[in-house]
N, C-alpha and C. Protein backbone atom coordinates (compact mmCIF):
# COMPACT_ATOMS: atom_id res chain seq x y z
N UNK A 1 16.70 152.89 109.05
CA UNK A 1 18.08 152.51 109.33
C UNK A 1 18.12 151.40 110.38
N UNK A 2 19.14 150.79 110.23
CA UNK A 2 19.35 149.39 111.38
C UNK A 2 19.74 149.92 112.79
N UNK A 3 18.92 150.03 113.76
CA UNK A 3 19.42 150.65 115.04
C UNK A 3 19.28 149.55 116.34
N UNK A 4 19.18 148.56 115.67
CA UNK A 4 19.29 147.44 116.99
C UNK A 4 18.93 146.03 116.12
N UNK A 5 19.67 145.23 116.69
CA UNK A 5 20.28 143.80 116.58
C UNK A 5 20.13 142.67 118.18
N UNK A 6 20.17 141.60 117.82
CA UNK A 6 19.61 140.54 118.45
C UNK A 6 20.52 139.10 117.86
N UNK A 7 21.07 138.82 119.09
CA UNK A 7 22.09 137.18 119.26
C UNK A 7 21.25 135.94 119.09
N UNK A 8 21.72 135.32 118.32
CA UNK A 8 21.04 133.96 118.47
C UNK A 8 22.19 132.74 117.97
N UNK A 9 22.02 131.30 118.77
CA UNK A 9 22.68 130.48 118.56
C UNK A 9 23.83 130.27 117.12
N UNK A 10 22.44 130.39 116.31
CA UNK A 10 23.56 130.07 114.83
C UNK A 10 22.39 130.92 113.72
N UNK A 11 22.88 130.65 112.64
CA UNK A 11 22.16 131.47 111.48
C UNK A 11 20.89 130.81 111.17
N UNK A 12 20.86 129.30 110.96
CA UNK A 12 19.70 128.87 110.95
C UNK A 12 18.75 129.38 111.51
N UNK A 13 19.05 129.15 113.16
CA UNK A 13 17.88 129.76 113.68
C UNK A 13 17.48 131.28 113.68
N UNK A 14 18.31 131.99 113.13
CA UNK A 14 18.34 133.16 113.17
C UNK A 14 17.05 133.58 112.21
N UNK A 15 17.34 132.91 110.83
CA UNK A 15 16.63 132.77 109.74
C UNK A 15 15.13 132.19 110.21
N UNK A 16 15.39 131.12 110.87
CA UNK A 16 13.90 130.60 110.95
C UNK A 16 12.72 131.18 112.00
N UNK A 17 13.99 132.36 112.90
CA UNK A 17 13.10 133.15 113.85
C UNK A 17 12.57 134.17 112.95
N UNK A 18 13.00 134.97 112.52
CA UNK A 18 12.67 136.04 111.03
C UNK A 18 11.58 135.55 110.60
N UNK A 19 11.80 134.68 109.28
CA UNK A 19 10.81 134.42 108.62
C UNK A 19 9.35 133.86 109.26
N UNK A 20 9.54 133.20 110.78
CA UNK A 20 8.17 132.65 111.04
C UNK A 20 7.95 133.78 111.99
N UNK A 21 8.23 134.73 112.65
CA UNK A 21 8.23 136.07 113.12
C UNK A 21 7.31 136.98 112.84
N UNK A 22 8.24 137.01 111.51
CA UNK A 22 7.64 138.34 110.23
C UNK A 22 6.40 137.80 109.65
N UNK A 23 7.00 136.74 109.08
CA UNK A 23 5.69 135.52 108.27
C UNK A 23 4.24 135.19 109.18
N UNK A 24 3.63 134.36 108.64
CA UNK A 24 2.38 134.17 109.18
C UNK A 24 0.91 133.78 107.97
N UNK A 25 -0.08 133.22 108.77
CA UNK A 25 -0.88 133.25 107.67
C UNK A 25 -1.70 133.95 106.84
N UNK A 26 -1.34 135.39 107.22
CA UNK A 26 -1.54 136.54 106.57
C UNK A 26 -0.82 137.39 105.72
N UNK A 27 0.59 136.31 105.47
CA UNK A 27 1.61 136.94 104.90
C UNK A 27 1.77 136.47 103.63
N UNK A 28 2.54 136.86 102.55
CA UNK A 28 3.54 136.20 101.67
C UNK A 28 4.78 136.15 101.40
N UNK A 29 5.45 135.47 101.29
CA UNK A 29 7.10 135.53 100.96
C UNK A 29 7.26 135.36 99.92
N UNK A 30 8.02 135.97 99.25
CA UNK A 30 8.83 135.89 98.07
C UNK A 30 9.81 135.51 98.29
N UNK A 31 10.46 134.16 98.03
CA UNK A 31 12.07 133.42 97.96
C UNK A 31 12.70 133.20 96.60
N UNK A 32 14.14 133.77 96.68
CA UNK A 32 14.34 133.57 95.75
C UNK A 32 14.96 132.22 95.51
N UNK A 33 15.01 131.66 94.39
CA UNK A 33 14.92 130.01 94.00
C UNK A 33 16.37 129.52 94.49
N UNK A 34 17.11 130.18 94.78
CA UNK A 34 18.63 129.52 95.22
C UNK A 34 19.15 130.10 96.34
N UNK A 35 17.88 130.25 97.45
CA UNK A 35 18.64 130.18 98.65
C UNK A 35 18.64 129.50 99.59
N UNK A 36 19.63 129.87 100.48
CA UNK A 36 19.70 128.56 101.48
C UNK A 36 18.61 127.77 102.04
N UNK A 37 19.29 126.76 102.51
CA UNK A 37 18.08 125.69 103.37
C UNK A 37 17.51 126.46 104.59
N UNK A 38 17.86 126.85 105.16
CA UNK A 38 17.68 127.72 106.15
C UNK A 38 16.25 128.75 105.95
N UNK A 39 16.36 129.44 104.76
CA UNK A 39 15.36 130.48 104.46
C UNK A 39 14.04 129.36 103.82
N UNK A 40 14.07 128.75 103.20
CA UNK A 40 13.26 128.06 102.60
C UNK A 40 12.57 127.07 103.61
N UNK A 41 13.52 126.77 104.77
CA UNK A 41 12.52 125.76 106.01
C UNK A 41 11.46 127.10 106.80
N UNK A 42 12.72 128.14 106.87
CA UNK A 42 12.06 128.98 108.20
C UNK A 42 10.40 129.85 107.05
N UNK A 43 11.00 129.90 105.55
CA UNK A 43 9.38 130.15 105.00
C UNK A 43 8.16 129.05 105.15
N UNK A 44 8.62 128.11 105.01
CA UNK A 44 7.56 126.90 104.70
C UNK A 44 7.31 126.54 106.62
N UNK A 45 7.82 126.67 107.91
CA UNK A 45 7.42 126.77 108.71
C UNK A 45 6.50 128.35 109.26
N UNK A 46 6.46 129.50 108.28
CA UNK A 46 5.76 130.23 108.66
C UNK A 46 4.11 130.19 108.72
N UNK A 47 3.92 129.34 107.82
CA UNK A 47 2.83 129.85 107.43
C UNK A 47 2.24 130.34 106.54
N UNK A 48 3.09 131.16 106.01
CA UNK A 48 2.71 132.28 104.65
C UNK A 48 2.99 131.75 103.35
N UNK A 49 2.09 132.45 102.64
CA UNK A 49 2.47 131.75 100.98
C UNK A 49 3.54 131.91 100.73
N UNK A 50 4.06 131.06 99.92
CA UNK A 50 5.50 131.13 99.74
C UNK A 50 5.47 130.98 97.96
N UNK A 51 5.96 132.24 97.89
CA UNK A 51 6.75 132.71 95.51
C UNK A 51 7.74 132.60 96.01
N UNK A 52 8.14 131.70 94.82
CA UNK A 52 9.09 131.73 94.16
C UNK A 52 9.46 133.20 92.81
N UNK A 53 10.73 133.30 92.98
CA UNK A 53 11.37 134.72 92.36
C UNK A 53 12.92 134.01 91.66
N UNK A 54 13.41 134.62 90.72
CA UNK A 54 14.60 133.97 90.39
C UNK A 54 15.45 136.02 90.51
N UNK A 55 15.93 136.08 90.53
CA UNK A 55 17.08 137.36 90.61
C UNK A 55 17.47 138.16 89.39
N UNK A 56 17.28 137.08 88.36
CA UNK A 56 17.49 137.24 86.93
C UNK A 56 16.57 138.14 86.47
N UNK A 57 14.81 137.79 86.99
CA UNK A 57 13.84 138.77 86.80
C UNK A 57 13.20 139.59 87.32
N UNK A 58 13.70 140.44 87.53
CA UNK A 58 13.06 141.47 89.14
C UNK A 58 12.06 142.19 88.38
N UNK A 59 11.34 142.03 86.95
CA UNK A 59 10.41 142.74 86.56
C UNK A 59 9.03 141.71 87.00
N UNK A 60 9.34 140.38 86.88
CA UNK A 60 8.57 139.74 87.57
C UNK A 60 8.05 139.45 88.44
N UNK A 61 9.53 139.84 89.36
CA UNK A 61 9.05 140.23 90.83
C UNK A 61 7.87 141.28 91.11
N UNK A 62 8.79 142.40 90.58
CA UNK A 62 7.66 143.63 90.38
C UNK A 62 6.30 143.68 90.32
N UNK A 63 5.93 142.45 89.67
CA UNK A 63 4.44 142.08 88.95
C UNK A 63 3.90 141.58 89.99
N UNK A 64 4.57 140.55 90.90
CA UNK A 64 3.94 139.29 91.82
C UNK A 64 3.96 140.41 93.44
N UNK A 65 5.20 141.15 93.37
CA UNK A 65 4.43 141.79 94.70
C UNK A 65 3.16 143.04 94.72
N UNK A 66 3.02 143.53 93.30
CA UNK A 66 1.99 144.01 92.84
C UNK A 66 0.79 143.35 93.11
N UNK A 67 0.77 141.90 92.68
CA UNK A 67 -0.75 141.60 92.58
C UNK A 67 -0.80 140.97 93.93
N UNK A 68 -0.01 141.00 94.74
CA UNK A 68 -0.30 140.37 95.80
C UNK A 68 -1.06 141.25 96.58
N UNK A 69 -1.93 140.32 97.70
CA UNK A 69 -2.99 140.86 98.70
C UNK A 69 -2.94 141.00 100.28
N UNK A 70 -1.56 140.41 100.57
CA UNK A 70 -1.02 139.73 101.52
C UNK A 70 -0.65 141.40 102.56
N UNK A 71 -1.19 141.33 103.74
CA UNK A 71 -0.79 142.04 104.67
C UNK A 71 0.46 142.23 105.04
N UNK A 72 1.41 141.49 104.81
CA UNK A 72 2.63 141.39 105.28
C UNK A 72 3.39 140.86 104.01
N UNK A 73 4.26 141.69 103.88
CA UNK A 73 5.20 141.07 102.28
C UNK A 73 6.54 141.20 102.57
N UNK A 74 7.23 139.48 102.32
CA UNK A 74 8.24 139.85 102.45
C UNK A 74 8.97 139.42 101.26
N UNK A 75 10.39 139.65 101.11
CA UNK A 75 11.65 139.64 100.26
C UNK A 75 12.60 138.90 100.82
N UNK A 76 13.05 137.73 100.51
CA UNK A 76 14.14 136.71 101.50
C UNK A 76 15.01 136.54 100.34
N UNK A 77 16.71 136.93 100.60
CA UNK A 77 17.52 136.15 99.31
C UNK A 77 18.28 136.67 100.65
N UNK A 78 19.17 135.01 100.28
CA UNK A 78 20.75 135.39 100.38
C UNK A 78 21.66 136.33 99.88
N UNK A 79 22.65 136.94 100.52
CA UNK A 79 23.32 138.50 99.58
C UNK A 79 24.25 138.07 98.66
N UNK A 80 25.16 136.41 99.04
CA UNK A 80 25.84 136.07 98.35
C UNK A 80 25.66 134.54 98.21
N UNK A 81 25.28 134.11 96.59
CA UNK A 81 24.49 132.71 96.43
C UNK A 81 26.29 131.70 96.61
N UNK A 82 26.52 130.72 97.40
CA UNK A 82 27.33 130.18 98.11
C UNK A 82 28.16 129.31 96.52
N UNK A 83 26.89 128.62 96.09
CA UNK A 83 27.36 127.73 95.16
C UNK A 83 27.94 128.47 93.65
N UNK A 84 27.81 129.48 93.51
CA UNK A 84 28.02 130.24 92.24
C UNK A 84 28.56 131.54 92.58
N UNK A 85 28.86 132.12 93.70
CA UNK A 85 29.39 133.52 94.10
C UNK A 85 28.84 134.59 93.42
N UNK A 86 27.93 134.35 93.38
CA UNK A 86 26.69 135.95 92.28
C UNK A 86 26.31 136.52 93.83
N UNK A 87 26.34 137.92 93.51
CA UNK A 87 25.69 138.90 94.66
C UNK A 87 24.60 139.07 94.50
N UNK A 88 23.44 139.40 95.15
CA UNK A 88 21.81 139.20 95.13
C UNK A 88 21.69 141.41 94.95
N UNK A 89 21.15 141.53 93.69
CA UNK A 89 20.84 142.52 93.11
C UNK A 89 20.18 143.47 94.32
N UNK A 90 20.80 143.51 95.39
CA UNK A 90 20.28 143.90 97.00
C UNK A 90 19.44 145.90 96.02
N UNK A 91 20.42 146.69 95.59
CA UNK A 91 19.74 148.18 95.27
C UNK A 91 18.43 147.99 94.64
N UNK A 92 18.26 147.21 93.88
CA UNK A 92 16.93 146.70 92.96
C UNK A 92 16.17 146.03 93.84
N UNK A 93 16.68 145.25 94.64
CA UNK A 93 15.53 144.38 95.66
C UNK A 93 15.24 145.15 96.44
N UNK A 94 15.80 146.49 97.11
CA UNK A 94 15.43 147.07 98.07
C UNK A 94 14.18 148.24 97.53
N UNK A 95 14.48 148.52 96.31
CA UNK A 95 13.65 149.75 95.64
C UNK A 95 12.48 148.65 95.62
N UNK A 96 12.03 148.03 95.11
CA UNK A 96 11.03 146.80 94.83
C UNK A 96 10.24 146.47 96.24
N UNK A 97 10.98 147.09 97.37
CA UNK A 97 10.19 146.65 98.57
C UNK A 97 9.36 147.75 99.14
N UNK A 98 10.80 148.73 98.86
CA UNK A 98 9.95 150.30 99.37
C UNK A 98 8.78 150.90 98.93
N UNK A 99 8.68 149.98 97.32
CA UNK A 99 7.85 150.83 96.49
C UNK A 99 6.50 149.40 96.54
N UNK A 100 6.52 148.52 97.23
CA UNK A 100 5.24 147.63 97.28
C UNK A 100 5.16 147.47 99.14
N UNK A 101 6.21 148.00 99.97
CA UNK A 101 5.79 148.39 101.37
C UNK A 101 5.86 146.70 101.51
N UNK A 102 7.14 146.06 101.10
CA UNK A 102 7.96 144.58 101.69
C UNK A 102 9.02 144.93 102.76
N UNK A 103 8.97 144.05 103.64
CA UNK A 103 10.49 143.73 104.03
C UNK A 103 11.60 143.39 103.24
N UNK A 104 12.53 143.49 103.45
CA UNK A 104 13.89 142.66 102.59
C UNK A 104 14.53 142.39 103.34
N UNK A 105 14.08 140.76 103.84
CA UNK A 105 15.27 140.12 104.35
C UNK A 105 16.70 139.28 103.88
N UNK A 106 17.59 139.83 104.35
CA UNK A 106 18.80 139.49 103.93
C UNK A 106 19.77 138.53 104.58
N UNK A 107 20.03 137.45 103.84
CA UNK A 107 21.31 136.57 104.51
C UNK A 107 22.33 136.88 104.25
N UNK A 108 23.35 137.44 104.79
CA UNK A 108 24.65 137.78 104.53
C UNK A 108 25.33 136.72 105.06
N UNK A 109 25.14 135.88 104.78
CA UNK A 109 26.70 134.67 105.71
C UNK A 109 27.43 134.86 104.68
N UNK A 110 27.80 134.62 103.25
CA UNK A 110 28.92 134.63 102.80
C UNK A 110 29.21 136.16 102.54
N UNK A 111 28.93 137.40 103.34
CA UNK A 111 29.08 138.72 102.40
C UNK A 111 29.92 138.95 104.23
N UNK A 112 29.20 138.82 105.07
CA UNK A 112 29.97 139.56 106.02
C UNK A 112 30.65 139.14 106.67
N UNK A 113 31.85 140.26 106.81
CA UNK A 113 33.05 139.91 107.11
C UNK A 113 34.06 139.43 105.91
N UNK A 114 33.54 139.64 104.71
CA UNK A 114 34.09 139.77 103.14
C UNK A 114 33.95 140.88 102.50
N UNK A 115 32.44 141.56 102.79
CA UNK A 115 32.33 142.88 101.47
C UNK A 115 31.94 143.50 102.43
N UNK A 116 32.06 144.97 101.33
CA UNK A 116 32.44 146.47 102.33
C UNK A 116 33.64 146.82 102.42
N UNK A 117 34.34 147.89 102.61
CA UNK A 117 35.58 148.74 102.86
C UNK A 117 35.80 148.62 104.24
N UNK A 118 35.03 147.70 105.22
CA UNK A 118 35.42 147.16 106.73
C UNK A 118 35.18 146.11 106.75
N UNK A 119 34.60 145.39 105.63
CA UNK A 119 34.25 143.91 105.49
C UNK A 119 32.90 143.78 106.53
N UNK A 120 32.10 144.78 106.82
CA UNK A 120 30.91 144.89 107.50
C UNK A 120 29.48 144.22 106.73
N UNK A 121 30.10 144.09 105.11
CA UNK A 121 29.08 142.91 104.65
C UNK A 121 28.53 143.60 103.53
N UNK A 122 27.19 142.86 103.03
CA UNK A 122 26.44 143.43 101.74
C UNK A 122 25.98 145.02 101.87
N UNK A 123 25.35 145.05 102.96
CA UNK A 123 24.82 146.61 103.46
C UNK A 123 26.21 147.73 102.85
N UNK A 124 26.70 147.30 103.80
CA UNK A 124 28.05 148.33 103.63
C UNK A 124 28.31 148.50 101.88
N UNK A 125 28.75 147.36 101.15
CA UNK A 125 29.07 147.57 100.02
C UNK A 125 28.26 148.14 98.97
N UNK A 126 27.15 147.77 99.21
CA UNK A 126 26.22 148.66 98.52
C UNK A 126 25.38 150.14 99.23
N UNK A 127 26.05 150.23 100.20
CA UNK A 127 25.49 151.84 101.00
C UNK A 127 24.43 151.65 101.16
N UNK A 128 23.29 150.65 101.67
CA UNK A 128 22.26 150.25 101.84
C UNK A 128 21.67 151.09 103.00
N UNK A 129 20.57 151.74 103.20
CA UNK A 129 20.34 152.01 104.56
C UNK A 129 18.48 151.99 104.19
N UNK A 130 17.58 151.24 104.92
CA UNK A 130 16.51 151.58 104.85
C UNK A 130 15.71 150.84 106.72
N UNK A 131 14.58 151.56 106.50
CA UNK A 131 13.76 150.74 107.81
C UNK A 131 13.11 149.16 107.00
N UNK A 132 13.56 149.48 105.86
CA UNK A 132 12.60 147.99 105.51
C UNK A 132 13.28 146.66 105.49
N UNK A 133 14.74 146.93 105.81
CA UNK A 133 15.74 146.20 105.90
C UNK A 133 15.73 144.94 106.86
N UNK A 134 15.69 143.69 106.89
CA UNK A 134 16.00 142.91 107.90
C UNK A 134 17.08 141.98 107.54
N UNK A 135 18.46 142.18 108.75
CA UNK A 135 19.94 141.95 108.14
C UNK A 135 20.13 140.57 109.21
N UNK A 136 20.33 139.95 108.77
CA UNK A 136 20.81 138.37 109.47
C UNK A 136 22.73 138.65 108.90
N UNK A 137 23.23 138.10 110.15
CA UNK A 137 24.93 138.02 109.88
C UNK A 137 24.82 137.20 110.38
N UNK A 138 25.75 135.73 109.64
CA UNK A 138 26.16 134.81 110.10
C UNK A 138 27.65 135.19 110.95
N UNK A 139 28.18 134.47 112.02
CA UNK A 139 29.56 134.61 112.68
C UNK A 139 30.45 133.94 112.45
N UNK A 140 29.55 132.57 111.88
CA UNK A 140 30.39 131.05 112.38
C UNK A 140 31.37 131.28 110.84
N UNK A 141 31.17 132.07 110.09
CA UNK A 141 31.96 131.91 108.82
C UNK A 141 33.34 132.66 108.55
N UNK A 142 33.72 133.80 107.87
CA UNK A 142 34.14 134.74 108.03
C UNK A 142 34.82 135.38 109.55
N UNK A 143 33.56 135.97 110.73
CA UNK A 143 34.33 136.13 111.76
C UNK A 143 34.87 134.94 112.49
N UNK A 144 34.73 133.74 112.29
CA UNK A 144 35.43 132.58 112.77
C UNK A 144 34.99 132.36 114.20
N UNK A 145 33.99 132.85 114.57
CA UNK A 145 33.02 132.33 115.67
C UNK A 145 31.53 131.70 115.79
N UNK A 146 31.32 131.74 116.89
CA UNK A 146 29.93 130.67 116.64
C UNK A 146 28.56 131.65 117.15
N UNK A 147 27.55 131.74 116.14
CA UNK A 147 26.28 132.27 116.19
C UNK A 147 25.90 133.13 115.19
N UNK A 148 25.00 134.50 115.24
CA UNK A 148 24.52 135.51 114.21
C UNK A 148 23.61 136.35 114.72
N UNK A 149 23.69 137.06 114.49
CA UNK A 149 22.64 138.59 114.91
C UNK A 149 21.36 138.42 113.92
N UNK A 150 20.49 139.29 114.02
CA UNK A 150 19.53 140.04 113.35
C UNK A 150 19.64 141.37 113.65
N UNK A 151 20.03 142.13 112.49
CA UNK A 151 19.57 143.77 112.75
C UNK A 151 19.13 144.52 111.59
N UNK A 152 17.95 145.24 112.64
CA UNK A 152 17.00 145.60 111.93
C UNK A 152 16.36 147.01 112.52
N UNK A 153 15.30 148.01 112.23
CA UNK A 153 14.80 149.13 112.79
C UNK A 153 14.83 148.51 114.33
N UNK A 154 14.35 149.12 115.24
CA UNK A 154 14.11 148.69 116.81
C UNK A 154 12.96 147.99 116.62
N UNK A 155 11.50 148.92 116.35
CA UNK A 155 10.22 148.40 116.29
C UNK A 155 10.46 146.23 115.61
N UNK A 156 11.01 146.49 114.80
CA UNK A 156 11.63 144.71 114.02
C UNK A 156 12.05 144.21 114.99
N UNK A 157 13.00 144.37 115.76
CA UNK A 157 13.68 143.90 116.98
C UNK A 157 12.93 143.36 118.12
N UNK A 158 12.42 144.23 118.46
CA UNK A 158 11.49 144.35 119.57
C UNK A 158 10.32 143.18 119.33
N UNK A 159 9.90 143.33 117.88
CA UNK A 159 8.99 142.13 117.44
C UNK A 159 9.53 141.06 117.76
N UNK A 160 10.79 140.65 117.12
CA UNK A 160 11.46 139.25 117.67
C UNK A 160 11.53 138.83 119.07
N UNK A 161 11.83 139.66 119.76
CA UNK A 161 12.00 139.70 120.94
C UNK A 161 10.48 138.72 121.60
N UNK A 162 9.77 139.06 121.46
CA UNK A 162 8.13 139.02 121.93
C UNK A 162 7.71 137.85 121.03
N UNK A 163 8.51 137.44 119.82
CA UNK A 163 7.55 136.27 118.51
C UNK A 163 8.51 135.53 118.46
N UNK A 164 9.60 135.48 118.47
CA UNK A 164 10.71 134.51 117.26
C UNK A 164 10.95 133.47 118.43
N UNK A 165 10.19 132.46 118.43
CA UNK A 165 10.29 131.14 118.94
C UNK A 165 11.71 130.92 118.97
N UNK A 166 12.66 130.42 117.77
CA UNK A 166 14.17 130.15 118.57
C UNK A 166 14.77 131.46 119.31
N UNK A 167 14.08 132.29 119.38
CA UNK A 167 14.87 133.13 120.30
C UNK A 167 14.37 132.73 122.35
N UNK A 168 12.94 133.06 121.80
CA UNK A 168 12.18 132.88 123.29
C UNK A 168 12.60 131.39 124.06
N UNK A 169 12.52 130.20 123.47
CA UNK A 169 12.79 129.53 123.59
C UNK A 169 14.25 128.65 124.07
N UNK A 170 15.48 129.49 123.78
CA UNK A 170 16.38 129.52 123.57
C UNK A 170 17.11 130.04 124.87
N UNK A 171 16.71 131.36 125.11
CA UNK A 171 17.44 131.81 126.28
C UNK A 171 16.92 131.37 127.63
């Protein structure tokens, strides 16, 4: 479950602390092909191999985090793709992580503060709750202010805290 969260300037960096954080050259990411600029700089500054995944085929997915060898596996999609308003198959992406021991990191800028029955975002609307979860909220959109959290288990948190360059750097 998400029991602690972490401020940072804006979503970008939020994203690019995550992925080069989590990431590394012992890692792999799986991105899916239509997400933001943001996720796709902060993968290709990690380090880690970087798949490509399309949303359409999560049996494929299935296959590629299977054969992968990678110590660290992660899952990066936006919750809501900006240019086409499709929601990112978050119940299927999350079973797919639990069951190959990935992260699933999530961009919610266009979900939170829109979906959910408090407008608390993708999590909420789909009753999401896991430790494998890593939740980026954008502010600057929806709540009509400037910056974004990360929340995630503590142990995740605590990592950033100690790794995520725009964070350390920052304050």
């Amino acid at each position: 479950p998400i029991s602690r969260a972490l401020f940072f300037s804006t979503g970008y960096m939020a994203n690019l602390a995550v992925l080069t954080a989590l990431g590394g050259k012992d890692a792999e990411i799986f991105s899916e092909a239509l997400n933001h600029a943001s996720l796709i700089d902060g993968a290709r500054l990690s380090r880690a191999r970087v798949t490509i995944y399309t949303r359409d085929d999560l049996s494929a997915l299935d296959r590629l985090l299977a054969a992968s060898a990678a110590s660290t596996k992660l899952v990066v999609t936006d919750s809501v793709f900006s240019m086409e308003g499709a929601i990112a198959p978050l119940p299927d992406l999350l079973a797919l992580c639990e069951r190959h021991q990935a992260w699933l990191v999530v961009d919610d800028a266009h979900g939170f503060g829109v979906l959910g029955a408090q407008g608390a975002g993708v999590l909420q609307h789909f009753a999401l709750r896991s430790p494998q979860l890593v939740y980026v909220g954008t502010l600057g959109k929806a709540a009509g202010v400037a910056g974004a959290f990360v929340a995630a288990h503590a142990p995740v948190i605590e990592w950033l805290v100690q790794r995520a360059r725009t964070y350390i750097y920052t304050t």
